[in-house]
N, C-alpha and C. Protein backbone atom coordinates (compact mmCIF):
# COMPACT_ATOMS: atom_id res chain seq x y z
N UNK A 1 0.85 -1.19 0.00
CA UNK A 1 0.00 0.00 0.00
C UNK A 1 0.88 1.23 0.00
N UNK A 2 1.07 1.70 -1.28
CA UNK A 2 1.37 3.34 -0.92
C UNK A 2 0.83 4.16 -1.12
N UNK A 3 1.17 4.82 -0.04
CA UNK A 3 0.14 6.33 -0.36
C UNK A 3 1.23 7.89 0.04
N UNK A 4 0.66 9.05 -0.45
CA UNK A 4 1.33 10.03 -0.61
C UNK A 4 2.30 10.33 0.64
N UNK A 5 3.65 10.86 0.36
CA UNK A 5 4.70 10.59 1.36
C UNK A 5 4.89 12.57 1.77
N UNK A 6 3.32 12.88 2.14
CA UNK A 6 3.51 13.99 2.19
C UNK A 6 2.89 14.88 3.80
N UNK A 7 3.05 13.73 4.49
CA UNK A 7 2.37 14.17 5.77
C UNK A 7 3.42 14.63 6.60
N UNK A 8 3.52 15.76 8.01
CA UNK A 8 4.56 16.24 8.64
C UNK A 8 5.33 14.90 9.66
N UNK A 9 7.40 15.28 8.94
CA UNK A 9 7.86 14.30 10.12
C UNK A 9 8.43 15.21 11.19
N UNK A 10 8.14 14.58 12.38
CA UNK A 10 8.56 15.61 13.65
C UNK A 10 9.63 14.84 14.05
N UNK A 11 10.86 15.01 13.79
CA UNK A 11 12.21 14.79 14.41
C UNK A 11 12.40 15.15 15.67
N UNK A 12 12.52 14.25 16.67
CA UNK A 12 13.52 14.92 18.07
C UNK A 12 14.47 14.36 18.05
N UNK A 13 15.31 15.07 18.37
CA UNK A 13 16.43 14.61 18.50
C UNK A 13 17.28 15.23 20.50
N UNK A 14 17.91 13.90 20.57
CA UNK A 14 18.41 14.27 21.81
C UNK A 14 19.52 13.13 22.47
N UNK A 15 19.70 13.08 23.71
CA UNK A 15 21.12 11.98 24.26
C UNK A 15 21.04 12.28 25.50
N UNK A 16 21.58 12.04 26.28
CA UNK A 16 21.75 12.05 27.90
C UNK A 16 20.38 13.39 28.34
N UNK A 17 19.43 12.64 29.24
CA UNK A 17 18.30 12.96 30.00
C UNK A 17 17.16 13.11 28.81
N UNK A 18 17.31 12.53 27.68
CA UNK A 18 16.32 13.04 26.20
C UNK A 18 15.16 12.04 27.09
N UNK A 19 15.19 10.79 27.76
CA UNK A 19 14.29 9.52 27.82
C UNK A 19 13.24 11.09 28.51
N UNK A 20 13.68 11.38 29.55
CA UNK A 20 12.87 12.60 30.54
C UNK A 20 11.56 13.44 29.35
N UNK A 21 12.31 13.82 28.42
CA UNK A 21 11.46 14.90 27.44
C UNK A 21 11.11 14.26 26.51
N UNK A 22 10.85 12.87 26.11
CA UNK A 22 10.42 12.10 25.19
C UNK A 22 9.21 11.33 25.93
N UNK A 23 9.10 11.06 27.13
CA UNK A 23 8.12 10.80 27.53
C UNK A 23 7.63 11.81 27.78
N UNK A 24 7.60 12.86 28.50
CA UNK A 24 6.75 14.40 28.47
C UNK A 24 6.49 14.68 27.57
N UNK A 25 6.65 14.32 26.58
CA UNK A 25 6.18 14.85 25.08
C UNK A 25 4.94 14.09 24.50
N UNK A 26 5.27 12.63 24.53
CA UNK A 26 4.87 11.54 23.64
C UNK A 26 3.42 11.70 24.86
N UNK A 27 2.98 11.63 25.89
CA UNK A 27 2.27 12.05 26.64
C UNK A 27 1.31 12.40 26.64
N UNK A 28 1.52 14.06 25.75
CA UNK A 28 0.51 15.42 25.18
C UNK A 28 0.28 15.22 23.74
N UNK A 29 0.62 13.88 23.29
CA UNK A 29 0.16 13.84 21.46
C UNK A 29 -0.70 12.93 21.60
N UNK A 30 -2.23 13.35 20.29
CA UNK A 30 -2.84 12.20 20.23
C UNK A 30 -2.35 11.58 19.11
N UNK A 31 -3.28 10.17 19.62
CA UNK A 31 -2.43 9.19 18.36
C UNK A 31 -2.81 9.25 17.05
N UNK A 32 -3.96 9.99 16.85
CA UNK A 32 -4.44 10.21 15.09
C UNK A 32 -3.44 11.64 14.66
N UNK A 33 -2.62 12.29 14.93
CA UNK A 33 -2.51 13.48 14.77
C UNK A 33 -1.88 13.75 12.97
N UNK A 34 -1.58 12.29 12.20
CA UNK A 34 -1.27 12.26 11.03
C UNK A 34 0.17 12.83 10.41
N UNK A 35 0.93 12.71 11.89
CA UNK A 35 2.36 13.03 11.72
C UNK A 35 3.13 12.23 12.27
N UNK A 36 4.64 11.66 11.75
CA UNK A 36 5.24 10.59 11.84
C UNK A 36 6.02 11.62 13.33
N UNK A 37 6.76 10.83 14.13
CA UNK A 37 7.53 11.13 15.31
C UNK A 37 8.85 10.65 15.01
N UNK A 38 9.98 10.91 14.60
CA UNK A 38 10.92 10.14 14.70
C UNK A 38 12.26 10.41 15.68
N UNK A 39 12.47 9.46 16.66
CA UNK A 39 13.21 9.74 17.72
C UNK A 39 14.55 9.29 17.54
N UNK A 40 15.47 10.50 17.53
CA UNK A 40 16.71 10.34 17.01
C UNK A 40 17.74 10.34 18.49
N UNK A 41 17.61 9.56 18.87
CA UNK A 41 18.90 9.17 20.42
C UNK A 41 19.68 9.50 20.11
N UNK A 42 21.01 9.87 20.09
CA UNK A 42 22.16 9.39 20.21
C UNK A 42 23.22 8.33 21.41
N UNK A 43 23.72 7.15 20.42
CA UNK A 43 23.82 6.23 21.38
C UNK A 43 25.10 5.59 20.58
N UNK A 44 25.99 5.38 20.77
CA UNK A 44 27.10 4.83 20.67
C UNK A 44 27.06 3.66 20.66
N UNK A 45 27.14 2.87 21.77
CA UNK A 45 27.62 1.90 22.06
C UNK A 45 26.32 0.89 22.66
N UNK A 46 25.90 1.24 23.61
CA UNK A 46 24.48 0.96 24.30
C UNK A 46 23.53 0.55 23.28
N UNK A 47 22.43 -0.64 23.49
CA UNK A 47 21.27 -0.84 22.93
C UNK A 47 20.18 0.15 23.08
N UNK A 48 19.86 0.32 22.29
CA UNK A 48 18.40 1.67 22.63
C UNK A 48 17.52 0.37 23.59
N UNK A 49 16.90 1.49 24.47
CA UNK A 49 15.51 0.25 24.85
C UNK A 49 13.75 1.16 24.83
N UNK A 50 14.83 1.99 23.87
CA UNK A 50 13.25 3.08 23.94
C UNK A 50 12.12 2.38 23.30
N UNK A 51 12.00 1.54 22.18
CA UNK A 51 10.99 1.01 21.90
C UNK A 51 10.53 0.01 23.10
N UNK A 52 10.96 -0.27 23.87
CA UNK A 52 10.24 -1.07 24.90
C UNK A 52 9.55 -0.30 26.32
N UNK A 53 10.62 0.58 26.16
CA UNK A 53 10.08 1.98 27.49
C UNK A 53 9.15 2.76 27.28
N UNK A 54 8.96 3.49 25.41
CA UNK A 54 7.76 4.63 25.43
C UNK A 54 6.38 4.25 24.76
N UNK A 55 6.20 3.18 24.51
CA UNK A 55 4.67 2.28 24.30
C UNK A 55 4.15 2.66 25.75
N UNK A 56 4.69 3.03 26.49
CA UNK A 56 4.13 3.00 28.01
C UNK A 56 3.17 4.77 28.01
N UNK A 57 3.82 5.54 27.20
CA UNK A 57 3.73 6.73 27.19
C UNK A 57 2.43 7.45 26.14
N UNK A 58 2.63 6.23 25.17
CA UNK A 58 1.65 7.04 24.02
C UNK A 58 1.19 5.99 23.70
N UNK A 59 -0.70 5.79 22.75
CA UNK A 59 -0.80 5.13 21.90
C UNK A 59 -0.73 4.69 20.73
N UNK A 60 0.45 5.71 20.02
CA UNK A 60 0.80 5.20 19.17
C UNK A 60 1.92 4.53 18.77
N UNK A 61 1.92 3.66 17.88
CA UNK A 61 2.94 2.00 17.82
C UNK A 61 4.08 2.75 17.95
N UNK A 62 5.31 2.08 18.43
CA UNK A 62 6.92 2.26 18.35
C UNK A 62 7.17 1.59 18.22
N UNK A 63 7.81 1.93 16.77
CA UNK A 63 8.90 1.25 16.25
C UNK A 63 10.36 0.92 16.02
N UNK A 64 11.08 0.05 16.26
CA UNK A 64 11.99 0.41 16.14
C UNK A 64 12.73 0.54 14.70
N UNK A 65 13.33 1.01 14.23
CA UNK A 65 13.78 1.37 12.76
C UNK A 65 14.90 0.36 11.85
N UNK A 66 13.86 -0.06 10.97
CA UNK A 66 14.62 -1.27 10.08
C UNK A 66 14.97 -0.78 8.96
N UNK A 67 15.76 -1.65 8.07
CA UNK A 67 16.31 -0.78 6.87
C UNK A 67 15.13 -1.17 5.90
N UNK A 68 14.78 0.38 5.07
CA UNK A 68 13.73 0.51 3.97
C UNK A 68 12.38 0.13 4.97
N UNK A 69 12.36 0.54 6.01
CA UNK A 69 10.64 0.60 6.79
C UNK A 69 10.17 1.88 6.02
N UNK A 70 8.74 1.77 6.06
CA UNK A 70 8.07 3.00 5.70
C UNK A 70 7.86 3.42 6.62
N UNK A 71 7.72 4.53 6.07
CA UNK A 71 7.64 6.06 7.22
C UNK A 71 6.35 6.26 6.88
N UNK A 72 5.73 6.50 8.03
CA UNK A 72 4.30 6.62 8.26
C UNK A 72 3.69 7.28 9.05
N UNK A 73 2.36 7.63 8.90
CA UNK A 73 1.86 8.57 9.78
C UNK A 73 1.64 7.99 11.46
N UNK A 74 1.21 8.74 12.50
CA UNK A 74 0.91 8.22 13.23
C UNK A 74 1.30 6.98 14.11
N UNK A 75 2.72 6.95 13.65
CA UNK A 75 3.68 6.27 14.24
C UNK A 75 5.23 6.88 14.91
N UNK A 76 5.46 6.35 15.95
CA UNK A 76 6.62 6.76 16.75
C UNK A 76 7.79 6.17 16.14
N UNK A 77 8.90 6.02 15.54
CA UNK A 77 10.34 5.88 15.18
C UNK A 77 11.39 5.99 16.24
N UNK A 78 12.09 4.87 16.33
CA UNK A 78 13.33 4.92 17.02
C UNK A 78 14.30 4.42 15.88
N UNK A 79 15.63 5.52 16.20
CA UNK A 79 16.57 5.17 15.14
C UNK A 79 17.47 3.90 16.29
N UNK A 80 17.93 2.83 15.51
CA UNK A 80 18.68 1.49 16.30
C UNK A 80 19.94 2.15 16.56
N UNK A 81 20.46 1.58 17.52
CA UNK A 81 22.49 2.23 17.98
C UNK A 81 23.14 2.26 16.52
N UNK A 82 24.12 3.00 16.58
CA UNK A 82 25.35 3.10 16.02
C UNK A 82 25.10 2.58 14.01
N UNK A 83 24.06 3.55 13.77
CA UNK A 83 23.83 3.75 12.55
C UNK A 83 23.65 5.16 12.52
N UNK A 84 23.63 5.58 10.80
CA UNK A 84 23.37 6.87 10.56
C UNK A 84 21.94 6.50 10.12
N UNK A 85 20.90 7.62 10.16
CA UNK A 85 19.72 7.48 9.69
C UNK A 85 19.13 8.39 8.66
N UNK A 86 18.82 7.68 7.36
CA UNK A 86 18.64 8.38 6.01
C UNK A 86 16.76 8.14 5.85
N UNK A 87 15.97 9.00 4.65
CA UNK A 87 14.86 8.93 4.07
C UNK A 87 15.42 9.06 2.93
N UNK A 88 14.78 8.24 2.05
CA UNK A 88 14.49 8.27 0.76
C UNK A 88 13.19 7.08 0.33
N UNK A 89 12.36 7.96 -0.89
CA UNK A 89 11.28 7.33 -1.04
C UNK A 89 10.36 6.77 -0.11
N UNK A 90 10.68 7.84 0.68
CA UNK A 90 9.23 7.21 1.51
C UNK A 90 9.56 6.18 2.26
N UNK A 91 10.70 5.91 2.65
CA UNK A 91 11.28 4.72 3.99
C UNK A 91 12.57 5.32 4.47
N UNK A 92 13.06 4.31 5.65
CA UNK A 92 13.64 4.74 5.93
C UNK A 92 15.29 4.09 5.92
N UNK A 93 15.95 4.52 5.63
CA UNK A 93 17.77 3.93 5.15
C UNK A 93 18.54 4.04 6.37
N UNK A 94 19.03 2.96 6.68
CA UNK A 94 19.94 3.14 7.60
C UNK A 94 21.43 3.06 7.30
N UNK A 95 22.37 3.48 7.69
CA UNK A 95 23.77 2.90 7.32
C UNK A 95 24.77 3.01 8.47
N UNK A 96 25.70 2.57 8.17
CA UNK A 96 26.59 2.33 8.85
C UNK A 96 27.38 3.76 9.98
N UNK A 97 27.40 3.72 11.17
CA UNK A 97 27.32 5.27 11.56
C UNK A 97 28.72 5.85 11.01
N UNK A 98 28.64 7.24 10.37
CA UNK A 98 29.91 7.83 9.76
C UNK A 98 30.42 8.58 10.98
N UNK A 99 30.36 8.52 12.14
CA UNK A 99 31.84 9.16 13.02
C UNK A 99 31.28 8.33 14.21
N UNK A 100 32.08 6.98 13.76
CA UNK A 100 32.18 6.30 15.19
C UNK A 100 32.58 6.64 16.17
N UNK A 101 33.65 7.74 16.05
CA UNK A 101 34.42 8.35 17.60
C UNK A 101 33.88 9.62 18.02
N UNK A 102 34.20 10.06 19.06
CA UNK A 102 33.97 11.34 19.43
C UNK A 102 32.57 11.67 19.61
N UNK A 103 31.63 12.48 19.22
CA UNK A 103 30.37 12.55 19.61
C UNK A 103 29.82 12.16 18.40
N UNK A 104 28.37 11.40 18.71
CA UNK A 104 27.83 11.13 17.17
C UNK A 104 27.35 12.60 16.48
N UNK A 105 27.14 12.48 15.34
CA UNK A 105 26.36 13.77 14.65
C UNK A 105 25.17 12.83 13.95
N UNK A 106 24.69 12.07 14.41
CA UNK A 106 23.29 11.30 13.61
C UNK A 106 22.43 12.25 13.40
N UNK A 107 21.76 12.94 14.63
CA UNK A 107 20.63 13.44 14.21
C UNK A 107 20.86 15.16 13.30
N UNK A 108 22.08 16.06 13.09
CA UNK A 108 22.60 16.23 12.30
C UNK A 108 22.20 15.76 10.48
N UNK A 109 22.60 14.38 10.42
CA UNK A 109 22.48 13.72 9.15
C UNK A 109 21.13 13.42 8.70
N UNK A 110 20.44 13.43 9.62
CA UNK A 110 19.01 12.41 9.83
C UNK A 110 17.85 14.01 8.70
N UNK A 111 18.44 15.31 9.75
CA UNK A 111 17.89 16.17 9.32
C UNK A 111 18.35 16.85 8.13
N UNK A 112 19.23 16.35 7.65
CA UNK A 112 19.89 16.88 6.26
C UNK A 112 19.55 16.09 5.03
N UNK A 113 19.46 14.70 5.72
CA UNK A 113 18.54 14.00 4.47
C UNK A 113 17.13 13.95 4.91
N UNK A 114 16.27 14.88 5.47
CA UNK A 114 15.03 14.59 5.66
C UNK A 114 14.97 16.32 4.65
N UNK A 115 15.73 17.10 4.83
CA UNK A 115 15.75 18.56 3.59
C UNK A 115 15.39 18.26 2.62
N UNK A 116 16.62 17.32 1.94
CA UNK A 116 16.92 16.91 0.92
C UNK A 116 15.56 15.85 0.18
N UNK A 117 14.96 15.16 0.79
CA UNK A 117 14.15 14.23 0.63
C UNK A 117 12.84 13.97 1.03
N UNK A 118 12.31 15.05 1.13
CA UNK A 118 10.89 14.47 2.32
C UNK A 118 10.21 15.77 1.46
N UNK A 119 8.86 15.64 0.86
CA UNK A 119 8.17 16.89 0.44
C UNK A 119 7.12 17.47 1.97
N UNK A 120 7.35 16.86 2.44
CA UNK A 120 5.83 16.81 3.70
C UNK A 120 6.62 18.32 4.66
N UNK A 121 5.95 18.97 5.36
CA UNK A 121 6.36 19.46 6.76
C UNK A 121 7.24 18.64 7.52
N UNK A 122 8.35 19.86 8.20
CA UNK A 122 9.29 18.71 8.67
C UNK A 122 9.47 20.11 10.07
N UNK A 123 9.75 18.83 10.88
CA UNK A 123 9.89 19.67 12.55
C UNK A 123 10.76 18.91 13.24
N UNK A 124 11.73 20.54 13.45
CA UNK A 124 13.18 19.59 14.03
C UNK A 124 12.83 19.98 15.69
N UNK A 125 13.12 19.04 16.28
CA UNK A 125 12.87 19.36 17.82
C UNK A 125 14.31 18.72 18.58
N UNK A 126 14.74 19.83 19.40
CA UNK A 126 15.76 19.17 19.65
C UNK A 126 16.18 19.47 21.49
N UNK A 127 15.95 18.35 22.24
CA UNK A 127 15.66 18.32 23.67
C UNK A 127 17.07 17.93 24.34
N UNK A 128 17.11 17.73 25.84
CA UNK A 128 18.35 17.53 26.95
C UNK A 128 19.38 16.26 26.06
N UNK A 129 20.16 16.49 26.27
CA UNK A 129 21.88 16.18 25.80
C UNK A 129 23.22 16.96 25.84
N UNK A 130 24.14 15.84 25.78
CA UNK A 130 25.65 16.73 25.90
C UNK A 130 25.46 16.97 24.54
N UNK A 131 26.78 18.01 24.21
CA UNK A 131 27.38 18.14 22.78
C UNK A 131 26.38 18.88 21.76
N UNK A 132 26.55 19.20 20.72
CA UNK A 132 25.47 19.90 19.66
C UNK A 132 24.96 19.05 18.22
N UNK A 133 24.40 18.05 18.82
CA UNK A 133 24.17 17.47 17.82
C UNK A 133 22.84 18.10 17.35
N UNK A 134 22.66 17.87 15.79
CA UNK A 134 21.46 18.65 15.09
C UNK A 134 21.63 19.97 15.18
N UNK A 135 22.66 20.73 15.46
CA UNK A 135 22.46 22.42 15.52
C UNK A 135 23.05 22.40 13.65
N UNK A 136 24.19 22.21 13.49
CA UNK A 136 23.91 22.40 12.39
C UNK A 136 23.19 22.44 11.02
N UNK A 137 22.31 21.46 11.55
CA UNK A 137 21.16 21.16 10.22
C UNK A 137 20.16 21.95 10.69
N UNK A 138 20.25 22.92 11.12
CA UNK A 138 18.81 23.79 11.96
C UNK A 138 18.58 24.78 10.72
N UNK A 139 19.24 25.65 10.37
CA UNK A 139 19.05 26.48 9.27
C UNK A 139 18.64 26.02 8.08
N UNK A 140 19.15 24.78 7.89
CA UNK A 140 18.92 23.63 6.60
C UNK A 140 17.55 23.28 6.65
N UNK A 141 16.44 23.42 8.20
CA UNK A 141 15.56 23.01 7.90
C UNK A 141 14.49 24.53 8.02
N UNK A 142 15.07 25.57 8.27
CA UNK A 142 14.16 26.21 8.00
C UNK A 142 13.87 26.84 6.58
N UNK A 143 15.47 26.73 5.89
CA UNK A 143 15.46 27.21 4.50
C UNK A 143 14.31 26.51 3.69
N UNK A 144 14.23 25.48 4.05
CA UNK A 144 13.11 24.91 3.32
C UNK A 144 11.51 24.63 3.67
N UNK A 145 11.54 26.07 4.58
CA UNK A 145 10.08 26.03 5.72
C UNK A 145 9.51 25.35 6.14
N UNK A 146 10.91 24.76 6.90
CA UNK A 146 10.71 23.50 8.26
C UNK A 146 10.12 24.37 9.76
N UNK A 147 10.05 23.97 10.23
CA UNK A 147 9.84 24.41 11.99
C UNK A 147 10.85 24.19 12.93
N UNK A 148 11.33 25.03 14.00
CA UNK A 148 12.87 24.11 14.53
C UNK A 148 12.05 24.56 16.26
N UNK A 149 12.16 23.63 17.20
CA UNK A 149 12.23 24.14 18.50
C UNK A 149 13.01 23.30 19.25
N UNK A 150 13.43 23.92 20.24
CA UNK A 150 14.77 23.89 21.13
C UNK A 150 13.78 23.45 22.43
N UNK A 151 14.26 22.92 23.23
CA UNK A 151 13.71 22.98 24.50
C UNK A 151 14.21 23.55 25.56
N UNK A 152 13.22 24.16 26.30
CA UNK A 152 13.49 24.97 27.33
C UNK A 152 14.43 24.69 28.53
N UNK A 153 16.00 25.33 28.47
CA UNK A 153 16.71 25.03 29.32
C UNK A 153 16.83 24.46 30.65
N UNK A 154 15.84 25.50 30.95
CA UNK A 154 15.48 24.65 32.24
C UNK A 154 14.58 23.79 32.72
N UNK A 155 13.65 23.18 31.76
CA UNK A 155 13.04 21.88 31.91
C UNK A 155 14.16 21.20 31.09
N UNK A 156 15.15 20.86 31.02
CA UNK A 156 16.14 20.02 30.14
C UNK A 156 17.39 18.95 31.40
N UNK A 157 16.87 17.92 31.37
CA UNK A 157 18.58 17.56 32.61
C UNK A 157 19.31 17.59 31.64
N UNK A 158 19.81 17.80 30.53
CA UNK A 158 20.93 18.22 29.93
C UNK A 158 21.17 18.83 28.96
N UNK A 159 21.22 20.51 29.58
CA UNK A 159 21.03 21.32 28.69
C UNK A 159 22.02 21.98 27.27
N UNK A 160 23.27 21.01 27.23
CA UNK A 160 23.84 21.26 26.41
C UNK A 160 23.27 21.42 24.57
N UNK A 161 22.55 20.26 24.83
CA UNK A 161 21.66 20.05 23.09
C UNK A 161 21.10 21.38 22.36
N UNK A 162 19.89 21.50 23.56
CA UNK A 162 19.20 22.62 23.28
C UNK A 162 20.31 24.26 23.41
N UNK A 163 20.99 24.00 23.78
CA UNK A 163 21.95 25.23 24.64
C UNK A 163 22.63 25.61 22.85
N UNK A 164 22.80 24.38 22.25
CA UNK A 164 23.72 24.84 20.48
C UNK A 164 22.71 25.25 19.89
N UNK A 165 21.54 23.92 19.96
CA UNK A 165 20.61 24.60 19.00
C UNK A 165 19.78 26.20 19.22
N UNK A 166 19.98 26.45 19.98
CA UNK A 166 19.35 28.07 20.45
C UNK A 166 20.72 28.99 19.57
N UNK A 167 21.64 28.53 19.69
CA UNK A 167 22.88 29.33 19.44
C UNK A 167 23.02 29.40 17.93
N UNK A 168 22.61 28.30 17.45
CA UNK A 168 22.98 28.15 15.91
C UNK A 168 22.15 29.22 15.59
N UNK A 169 20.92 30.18 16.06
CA UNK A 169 20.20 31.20 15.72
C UNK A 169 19.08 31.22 14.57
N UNK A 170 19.17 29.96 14.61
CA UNK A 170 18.07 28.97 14.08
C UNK A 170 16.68 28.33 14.26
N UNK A 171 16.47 28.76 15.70
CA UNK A 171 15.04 28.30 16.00
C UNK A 171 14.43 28.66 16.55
N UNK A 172 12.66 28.45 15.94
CA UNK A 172 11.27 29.21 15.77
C UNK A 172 11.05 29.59 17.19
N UNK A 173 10.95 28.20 18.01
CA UNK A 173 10.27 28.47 19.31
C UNK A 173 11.31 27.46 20.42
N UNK A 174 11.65 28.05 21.68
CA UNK A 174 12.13 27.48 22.47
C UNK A 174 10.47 27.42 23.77
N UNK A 175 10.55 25.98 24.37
CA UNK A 175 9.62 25.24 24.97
C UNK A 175 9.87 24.51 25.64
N UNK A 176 8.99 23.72 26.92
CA UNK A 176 8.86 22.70 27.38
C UNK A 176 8.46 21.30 26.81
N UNK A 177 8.76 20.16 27.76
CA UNK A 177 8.12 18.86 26.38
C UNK A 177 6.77 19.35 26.31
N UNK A 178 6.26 20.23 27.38
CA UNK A 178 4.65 19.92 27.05
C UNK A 178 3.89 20.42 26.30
N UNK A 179 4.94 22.11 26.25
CA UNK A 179 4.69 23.29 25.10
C UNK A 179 5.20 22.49 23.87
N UNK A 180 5.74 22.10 23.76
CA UNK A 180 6.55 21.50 22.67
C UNK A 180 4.81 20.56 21.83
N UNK A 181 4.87 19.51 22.87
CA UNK A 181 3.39 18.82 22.27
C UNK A 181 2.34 20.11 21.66
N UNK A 182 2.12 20.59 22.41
CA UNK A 182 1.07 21.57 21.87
C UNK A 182 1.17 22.44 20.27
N UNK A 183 2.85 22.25 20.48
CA UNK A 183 3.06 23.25 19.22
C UNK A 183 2.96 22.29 17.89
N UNK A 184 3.16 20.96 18.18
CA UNK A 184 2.95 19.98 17.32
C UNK A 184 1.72 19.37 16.88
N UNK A 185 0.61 19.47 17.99
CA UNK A 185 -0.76 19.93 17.22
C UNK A 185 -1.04 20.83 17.00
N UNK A 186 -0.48 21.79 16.48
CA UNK A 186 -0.96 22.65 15.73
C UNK A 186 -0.38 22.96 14.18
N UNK A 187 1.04 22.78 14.55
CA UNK A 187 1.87 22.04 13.23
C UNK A 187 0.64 21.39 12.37
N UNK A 188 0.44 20.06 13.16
CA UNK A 188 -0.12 19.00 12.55
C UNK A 188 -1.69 19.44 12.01
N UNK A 189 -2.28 20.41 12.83
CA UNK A 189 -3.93 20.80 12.63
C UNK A 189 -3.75 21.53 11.04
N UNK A 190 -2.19 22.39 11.00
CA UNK A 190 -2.70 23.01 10.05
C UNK A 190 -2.64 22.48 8.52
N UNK A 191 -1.53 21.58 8.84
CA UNK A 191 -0.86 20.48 7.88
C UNK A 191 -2.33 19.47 7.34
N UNK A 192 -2.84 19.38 8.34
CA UNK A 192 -4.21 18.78 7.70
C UNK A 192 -5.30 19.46 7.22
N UNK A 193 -5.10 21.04 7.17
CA UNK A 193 -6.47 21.89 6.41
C UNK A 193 -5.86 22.04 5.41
């Protein structure tokens, strides 16, 4: 079954204390809202166990991310450890992660091929973690009248993430997970008129 690959994907991206603002988030969304979620960890080494932890949080399915899955509405996405994560045609590509050392830049990549490749609304959200991952692809997604929000420092246990992405001077709205949900139904309300 395919059908048009043109509905909004809401990227978060995050790493150390993200589990905190991914459940505060996933929380305040309903599950018809007709926008894909895709949760970009960063994780090295460690097994993700988010697909087993945030089914607890929302009713909609989590998945964890296989190579060439379709991307779909109304579904939650977890990218698997120590891959990079690509879209094309309407699924999703995984590969092999390109900077095994030092800090990952996945969600970075994730949002540079979601520019490049995705016609739908695209919303970069980027919550508690060390390091700046995804600040650079922040401008990349508004050039192409994406949405970018940062989360609010001080609802963040690790405010480094959000701390670049505010800096890169790149994004719409800084928020809580809960403001954050809210701003994503409305994303999504308008994406559907």
């Amino acid at each position: 079954m395919s059908f048009a690959k043109n509905f909004p994907i809401v990227c978060v991206g995050g790493s150390a204390g993200g589990l905190d603002a991914y459940t505060r988030l996933l929380k305040n969304l309903p599950a018809d809202m007709g926008v894909a979620i895709v949760i970009v960890n960063h994780l090295r080494t460690v097994s993700t166990m988010l697909h087993e932890i945030l089914p607890r949080y929302t009713p909609m399915p989590v998945e964890l991310i296989s190579d060439r899955l379709d991307v779909r509405p109304n579904c939650v996405f977890i990218i698997p450890e120590k891959r990079d994560l690509h879209v094309l045609n309407g699924e999703f590509r995984l590969r092999p992660i390109s900077k095994p050392r030092g800090w990952p830049d996945v969600i970075t990549v994730f949002l540079r091929s979601l520019t490049e490749n995705w016609t739908g609304q695209l919303v970069a959200v980027i919550v508690s973690g060390y390091d700046g991952d995804g600040a650079a692809a922040l401008c990349g997604i508004k050039d192409v009248g994406g949405i970018t929000i940062a989360q609010k420092l001080d609802t963040a246990v690790q405010p480094d993430m959000p701390q670049s992405a505010i800096e890169s001077g790149c994004i719409d709205f800084i928020l809580s997970p809960e403001e954050i949900a809210k701003q994503i139904r409305l994303i999504a309300d308008r994406a559907d008129g």
